[in-house]
Protein backbone atom coordinates (compact mmCIF):
# COMPACT_ATOMS: atom_id res chain seq x y z
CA UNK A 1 27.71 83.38 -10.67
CA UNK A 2 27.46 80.89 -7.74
CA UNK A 3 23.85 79.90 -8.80
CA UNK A 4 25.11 79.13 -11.94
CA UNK A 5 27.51 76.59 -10.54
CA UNK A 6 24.77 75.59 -8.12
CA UNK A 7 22.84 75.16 -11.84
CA UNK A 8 25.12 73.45 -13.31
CA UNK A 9 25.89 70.64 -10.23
CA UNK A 10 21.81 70.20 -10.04
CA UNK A 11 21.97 69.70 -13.84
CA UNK A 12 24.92 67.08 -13.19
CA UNK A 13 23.02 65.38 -11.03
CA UNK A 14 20.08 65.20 -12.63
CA UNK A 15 21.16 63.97 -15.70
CA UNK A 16 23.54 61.16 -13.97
CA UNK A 17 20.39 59.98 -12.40
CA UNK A 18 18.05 60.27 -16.04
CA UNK A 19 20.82 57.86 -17.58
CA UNK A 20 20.59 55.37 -14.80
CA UNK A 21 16.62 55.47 -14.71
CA UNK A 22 16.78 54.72 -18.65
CA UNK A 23 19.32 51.97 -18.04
CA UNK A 24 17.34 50.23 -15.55
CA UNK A 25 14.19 51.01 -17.58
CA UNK A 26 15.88 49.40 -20.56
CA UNK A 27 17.21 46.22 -18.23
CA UNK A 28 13.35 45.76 -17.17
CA UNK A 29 11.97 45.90 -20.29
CA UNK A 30 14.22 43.46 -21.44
CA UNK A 31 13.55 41.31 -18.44
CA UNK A 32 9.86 41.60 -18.78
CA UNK A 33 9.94 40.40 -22.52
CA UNK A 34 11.70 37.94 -22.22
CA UNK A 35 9.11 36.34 -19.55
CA UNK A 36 6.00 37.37 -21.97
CA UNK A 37 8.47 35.21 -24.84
CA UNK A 38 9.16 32.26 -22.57
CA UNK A 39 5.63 32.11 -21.18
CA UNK A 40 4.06 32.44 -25.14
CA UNK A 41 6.00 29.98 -26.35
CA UNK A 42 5.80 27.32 -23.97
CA UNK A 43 1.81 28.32 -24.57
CA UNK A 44 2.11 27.80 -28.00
CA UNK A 45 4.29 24.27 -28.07
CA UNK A 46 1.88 23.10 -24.96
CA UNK A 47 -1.22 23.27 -27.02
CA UNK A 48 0.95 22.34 -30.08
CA UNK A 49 1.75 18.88 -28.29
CA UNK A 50 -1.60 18.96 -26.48
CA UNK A 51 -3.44 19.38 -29.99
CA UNK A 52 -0.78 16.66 -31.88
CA UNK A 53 -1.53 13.56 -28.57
CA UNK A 54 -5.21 14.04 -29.54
């Protein structure tokens, strides 16, 4: 029954570290659309105030 503790500990582990992976993940994603939003939209209101000068 010791490798089932040994199991169970690796399984512990493993999953602690799957959780944090997904967080970060999730904290990336979120960092990486809020760029692509900021960068569209100042895109979109350049050429918006670009097109209206004209």
């Amino acid at each position: 029954p010791w490798e089932h503790l040994l199991g169970m500990g690796l399984g512990a582990v493993f999953a602690n570290q799957l959780v944090k992976w997904d967080a970060q993940l999730q904290e990336d994603l979120d960092k990486m659309l809020e760029k692509a939003k900021a960068a569209n939209e100042s895109r979109y209101f350049g050429n918006e105030f670009f097109s209206s000068s004209l």
